[in-house]
N, C-alpha and C. Protein backbone atom coordinates (compact mmCIF):
# COMPACT_ATOMS: atom_id res chain seq x y z
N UNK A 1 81.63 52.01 -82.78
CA UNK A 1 80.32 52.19 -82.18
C UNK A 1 80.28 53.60 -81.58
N UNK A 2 79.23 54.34 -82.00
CA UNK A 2 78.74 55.68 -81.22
C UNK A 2 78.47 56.03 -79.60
N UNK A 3 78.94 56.82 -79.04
CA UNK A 3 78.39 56.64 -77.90
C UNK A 3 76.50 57.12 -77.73
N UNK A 4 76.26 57.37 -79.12
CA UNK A 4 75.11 57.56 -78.47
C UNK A 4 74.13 55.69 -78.79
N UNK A 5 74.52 55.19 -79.80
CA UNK A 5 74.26 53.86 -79.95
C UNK A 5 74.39 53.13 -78.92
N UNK A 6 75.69 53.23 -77.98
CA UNK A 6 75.74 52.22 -76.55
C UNK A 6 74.87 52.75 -75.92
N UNK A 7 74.58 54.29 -75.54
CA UNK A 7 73.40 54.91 -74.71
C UNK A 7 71.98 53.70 -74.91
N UNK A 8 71.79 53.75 -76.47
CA UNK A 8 70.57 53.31 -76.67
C UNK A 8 70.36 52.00 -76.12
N UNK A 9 71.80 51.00 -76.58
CA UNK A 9 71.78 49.55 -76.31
C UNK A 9 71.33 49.71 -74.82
N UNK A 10 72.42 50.64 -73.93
CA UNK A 10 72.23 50.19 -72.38
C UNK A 10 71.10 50.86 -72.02
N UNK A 11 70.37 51.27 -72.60
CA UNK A 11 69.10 52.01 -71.74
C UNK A 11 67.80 50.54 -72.24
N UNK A 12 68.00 50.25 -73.68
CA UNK A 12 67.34 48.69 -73.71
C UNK A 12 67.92 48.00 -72.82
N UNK A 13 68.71 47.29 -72.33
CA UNK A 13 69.06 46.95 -71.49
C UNK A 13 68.56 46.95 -70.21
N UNK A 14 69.20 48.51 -69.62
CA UNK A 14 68.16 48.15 -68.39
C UNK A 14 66.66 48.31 -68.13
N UNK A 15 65.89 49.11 -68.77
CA UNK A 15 64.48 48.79 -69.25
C UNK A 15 63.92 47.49 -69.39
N UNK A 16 64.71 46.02 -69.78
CA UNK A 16 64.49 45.44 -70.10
C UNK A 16 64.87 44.54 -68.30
N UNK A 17 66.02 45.06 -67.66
CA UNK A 17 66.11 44.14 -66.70
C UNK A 17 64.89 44.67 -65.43
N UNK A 18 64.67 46.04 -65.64
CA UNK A 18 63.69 46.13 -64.54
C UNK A 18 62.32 45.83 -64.50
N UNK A 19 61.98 45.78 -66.42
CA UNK A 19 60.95 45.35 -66.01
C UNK A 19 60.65 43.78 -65.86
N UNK A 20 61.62 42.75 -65.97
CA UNK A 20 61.96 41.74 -65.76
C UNK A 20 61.96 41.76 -64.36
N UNK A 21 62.25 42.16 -63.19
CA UNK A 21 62.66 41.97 -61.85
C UNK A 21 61.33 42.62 -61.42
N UNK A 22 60.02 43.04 -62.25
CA UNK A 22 58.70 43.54 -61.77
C UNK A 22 58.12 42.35 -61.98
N UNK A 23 58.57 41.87 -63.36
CA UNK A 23 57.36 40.77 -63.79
C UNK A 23 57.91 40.21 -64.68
N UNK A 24 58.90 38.84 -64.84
CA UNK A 24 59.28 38.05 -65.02
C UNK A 24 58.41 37.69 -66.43
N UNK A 25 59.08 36.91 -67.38
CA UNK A 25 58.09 36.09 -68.33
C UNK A 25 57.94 35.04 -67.74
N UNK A 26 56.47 34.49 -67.53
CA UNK A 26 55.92 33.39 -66.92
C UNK A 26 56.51 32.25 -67.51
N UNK A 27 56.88 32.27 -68.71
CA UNK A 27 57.13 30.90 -69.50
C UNK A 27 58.34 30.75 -69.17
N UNK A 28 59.77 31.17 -69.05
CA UNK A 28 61.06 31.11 -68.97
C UNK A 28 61.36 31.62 -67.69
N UNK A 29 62.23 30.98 -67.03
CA UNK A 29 62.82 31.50 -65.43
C UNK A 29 64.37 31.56 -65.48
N UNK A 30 64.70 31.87 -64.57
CA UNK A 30 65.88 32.51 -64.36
C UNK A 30 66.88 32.82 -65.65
N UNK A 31 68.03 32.68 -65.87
CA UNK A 31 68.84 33.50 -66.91
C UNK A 31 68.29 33.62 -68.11
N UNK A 32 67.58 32.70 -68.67
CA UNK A 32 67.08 33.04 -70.16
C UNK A 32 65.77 33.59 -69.82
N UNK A 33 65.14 33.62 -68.88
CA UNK A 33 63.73 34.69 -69.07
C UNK A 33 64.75 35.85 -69.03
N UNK A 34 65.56 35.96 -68.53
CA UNK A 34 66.39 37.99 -68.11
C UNK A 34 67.29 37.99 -69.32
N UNK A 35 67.68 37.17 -70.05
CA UNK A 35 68.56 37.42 -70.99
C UNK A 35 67.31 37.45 -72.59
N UNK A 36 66.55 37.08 -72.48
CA UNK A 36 65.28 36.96 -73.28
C UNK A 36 64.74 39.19 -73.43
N UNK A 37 64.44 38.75 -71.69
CA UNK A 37 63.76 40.18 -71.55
C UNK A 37 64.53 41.21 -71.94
N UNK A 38 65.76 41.19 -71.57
CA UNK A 38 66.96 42.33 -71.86
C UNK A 38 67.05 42.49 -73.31
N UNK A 39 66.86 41.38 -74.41
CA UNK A 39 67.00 41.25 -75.90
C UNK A 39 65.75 42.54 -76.51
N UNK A 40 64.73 41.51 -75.84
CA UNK A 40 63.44 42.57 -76.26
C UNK A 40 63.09 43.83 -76.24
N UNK A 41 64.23 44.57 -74.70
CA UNK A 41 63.97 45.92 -74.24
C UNK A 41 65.24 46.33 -75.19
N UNK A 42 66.22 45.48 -76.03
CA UNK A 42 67.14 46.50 -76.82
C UNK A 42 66.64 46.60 -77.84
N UNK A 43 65.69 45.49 -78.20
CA UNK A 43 64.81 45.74 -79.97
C UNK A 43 64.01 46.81 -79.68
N UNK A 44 63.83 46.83 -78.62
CA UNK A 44 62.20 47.89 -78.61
C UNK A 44 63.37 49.48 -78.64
N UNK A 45 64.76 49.39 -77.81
CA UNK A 45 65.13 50.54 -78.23
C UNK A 45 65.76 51.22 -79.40
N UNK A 46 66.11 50.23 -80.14
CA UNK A 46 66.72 49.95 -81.44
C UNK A 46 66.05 50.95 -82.47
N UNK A 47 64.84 49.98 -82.08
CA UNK A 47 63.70 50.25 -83.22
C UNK A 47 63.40 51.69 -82.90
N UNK A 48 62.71 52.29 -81.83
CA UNK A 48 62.42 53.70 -82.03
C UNK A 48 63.59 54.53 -81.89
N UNK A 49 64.60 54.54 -81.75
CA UNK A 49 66.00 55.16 -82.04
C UNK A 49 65.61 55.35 -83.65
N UNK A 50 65.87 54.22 -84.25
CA UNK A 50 66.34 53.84 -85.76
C UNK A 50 65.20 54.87 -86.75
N UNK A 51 63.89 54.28 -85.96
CA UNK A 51 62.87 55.19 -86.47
C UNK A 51 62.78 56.46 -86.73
N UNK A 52 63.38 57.08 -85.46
CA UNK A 52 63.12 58.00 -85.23
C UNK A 52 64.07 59.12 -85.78
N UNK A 53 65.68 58.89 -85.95
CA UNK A 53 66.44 58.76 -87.06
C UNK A 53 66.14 58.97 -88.27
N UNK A 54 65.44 57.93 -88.87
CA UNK A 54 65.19 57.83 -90.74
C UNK A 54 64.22 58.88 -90.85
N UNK A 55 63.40 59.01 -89.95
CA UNK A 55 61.90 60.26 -90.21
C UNK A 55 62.83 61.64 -89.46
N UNK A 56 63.87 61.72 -89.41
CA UNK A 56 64.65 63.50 -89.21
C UNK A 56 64.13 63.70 -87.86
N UNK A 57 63.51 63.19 -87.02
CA UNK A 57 63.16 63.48 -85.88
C UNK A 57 64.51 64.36 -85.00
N UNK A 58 65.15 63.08 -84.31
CA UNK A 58 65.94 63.35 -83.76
C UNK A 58 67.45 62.69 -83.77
N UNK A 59 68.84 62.71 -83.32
CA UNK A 59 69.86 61.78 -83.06
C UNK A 59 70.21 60.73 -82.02
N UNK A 60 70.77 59.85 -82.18
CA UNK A 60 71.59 59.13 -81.23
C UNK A 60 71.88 59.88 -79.88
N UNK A 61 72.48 61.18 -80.60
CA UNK A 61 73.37 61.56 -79.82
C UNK A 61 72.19 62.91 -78.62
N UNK A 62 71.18 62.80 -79.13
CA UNK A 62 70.62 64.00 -78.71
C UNK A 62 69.06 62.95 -77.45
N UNK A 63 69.24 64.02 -76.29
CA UNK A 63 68.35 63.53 -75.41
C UNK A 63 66.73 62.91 -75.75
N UNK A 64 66.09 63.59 -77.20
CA UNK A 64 65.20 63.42 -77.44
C UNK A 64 65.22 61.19 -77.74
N UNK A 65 66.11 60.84 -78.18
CA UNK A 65 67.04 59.53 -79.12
C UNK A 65 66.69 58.71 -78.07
N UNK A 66 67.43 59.00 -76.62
CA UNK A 66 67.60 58.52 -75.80
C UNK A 66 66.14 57.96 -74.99
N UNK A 67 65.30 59.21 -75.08
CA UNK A 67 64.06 58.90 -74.38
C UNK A 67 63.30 58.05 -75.11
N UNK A 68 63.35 58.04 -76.70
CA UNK A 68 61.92 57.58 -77.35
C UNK A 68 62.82 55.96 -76.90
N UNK A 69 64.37 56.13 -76.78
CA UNK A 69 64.64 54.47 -76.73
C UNK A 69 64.30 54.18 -75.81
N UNK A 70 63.77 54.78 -74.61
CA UNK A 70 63.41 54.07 -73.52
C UNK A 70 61.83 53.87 -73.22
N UNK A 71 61.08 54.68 -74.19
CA UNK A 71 59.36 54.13 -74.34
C UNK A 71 59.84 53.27 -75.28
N UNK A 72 60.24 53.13 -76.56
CA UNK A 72 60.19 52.33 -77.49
C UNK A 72 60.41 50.81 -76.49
N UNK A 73 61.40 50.81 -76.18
CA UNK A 73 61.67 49.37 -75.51
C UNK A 73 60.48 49.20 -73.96
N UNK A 74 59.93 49.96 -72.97
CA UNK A 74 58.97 49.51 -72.76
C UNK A 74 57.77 49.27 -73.58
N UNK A 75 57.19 49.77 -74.18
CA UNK A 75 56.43 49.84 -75.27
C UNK A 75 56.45 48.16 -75.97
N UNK A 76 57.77 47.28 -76.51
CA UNK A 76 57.73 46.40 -77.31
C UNK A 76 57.88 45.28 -76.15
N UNK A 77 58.26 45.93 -74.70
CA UNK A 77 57.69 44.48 -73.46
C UNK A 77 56.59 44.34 -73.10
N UNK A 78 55.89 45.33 -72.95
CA UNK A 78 54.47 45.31 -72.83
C UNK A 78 53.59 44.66 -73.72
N UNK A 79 54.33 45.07 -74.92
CA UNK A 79 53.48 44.02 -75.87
C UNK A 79 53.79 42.89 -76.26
N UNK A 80 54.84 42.58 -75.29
CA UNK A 80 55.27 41.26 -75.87
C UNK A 80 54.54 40.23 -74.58
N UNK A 81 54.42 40.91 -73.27
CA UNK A 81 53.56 40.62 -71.71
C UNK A 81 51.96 40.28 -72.61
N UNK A 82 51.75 41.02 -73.29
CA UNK A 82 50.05 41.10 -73.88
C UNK A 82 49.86 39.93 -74.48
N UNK A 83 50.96 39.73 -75.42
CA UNK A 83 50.43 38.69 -76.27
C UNK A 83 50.70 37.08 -76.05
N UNK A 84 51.72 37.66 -74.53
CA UNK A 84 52.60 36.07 -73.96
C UNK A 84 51.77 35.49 -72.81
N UNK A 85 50.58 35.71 -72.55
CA UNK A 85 50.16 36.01 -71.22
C UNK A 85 48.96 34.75 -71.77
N UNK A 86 49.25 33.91 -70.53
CA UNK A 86 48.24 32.85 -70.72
C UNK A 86 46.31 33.18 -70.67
N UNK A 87 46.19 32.44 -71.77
CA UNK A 87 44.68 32.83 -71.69
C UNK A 87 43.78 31.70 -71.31
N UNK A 88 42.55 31.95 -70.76
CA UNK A 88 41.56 31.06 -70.37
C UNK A 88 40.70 30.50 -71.45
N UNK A 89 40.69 29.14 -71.18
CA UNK A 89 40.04 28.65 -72.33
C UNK A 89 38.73 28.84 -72.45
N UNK A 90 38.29 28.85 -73.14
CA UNK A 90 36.33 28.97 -72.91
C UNK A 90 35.80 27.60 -72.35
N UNK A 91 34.71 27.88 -71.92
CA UNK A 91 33.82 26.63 -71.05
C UNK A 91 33.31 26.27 -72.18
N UNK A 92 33.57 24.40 -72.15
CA UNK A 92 33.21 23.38 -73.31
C UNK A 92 31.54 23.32 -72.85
């Protein structure tokens, strides 16, 4: 494993625990909502790492890597808050 790959994992990571300790997933509580949230903030950094990679952008290893992994993974909690978020039913 790269050290810039663990960078990425642990920056999903904690992205994922703080914004968990702001705002919890309503549906799941204690260890599996934070072990849930922490999963999501490493896909979200994964993914724009990986992305960002295959299109020549930037590296693992290079500060630009590091940052998009840390919008990428807020970025994929936020939207995961959007679409998890209880809605009101309409008046029958």
């Amino acid at each position: 494993m790269t050290t810039g790959l663990f960078w990425v994992l642990f920056a999903g990571f904690i992205v994922g625990m703080l914004v968990n300790a702001f705002k919890p997933l309503g549906r799941m509580a204690g260890m599996t909502g934070l072990l849930v949230t922490a999963a999501i903030g490493i896909a979200g950094a994964l993914a724009a790492s990986l992305s960002g990679e295959a299109l020549h952008w930037w590296s693992r290893e290079h500060l630009n890597g590091f940052t998009a992994a840390v919008i990428g993974a807020l970025i994929v909690l936020l939207a995961t808050r959007f679409f998890l978020r209880p809605r009101a039913l309409p008046a029958a």
